[in-house]
Protein backbone atom coordinates (compact mmCIF):
# COMPACT_ATOMS: atom_id res chain seq x y z
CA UNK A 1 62.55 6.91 -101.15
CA UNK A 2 61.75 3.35 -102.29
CA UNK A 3 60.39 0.99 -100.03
CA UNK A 4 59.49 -3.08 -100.10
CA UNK A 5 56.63 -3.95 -98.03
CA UNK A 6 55.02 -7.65 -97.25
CA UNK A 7 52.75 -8.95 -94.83
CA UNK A 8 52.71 -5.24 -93.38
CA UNK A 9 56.16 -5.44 -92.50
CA UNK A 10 58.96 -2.80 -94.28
CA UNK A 11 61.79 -5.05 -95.70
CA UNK A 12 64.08 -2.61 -97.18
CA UNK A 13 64.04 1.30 -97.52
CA UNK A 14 66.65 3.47 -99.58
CA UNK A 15 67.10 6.21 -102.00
CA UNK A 16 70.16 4.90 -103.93
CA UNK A 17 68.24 2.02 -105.63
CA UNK A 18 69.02 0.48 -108.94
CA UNK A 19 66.53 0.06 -111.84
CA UNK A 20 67.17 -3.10 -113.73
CA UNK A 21 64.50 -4.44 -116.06
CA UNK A 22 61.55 -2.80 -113.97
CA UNK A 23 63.03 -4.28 -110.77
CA UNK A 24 64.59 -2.09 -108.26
CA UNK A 25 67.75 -3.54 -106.32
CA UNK A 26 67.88 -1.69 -102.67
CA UNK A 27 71.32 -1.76 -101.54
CA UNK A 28 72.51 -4.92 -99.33
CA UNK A 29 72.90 -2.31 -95.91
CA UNK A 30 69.23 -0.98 -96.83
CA UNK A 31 67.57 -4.13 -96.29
CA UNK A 32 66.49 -5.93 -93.16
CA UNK A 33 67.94 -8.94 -92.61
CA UNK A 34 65.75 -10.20 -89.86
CA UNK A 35 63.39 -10.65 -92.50
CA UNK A 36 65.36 -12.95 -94.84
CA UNK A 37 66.06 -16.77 -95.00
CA UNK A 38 68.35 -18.22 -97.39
CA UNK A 39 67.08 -20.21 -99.93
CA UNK A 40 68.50 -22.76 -102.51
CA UNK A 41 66.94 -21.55 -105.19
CA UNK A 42 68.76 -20.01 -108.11
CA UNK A 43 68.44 -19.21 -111.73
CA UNK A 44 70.74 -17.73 -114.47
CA UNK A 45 70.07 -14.96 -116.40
CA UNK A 46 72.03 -14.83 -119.88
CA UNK A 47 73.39 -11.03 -119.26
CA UNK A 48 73.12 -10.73 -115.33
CA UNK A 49 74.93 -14.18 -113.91
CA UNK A 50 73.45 -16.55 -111.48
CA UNK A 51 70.32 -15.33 -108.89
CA UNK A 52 70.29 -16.62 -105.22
CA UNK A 53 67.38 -16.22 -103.40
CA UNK A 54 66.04 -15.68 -100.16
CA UNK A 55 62.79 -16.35 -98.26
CA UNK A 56 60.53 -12.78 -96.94
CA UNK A 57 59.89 -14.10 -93.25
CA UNK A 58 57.05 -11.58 -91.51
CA UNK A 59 55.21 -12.46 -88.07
CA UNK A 60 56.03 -16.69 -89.15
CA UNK A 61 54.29 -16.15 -92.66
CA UNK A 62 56.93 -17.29 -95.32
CA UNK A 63 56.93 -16.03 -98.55
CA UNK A 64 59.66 -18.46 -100.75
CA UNK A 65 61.70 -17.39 -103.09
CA UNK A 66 60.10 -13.55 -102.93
CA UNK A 67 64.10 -11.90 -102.77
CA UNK A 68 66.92 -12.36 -105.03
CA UNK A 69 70.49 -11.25 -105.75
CA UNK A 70 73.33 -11.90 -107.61
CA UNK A 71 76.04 -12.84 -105.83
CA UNK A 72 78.71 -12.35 -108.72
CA UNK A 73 77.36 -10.77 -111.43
CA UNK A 74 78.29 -10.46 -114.99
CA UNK A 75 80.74 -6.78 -115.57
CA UNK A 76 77.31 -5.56 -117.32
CA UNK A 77 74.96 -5.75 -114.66
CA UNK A 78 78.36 -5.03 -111.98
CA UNK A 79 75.82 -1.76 -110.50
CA UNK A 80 73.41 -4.56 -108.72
CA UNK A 81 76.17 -5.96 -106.86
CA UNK A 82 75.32 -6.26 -102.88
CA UNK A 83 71.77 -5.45 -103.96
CA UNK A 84 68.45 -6.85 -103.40
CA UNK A 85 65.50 -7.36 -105.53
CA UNK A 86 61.54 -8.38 -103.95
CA UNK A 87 58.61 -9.80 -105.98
CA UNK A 88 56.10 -12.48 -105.27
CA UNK A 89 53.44 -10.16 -103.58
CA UNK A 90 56.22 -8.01 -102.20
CA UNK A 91 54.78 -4.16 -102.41
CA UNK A 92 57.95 -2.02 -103.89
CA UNK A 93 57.12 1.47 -103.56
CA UNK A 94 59.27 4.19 -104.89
């Protein structure tokens, strides 16, 4: 079982993550949303398509930018799509 952690808080929990560069994508369903703010930050990635990312919100601590996804992503990285990847201090476990 893989798990995200921040600010003491579990984000998202699932078995049936994806690997992806040394990143793992939890599933969309797997991931709490009361935790998440939508940001305006994106970037592209040559293979994967354009990132969107969200803010990790825990007990009013903000942590910008710490989740991404890709809304549409290119047919080679089509096994992250409705998935959900932490960094920035986020603790993924798993």
């Amino acid at each position: 079982m893989a798990r995200a952690i921040w600010n003491g808080a579990v984000i998202a929990e699932s078995a049936a993550v994806e690997r992806v560069e040394g990143n793992l994508y939890f599933p969309r369903a797997a991931v709490k949303p009361e935790f998440l703010r939508d940001s305006a930050q994106t970037t592209v990635c040559g293979w994967k398509g354009t990132a969107r990312y969200h803010d990790v919100v825990v007990d009013g601590q903000v942590n910008a930018g710490a989740a991404w996804y890709y809304p549409d992503p290119k047919p080679a990285a089509a096994n992250i799509r409705d998935h959900v990847a932490f960094w920035r201090g986020v603790t993924v476990e798993g």
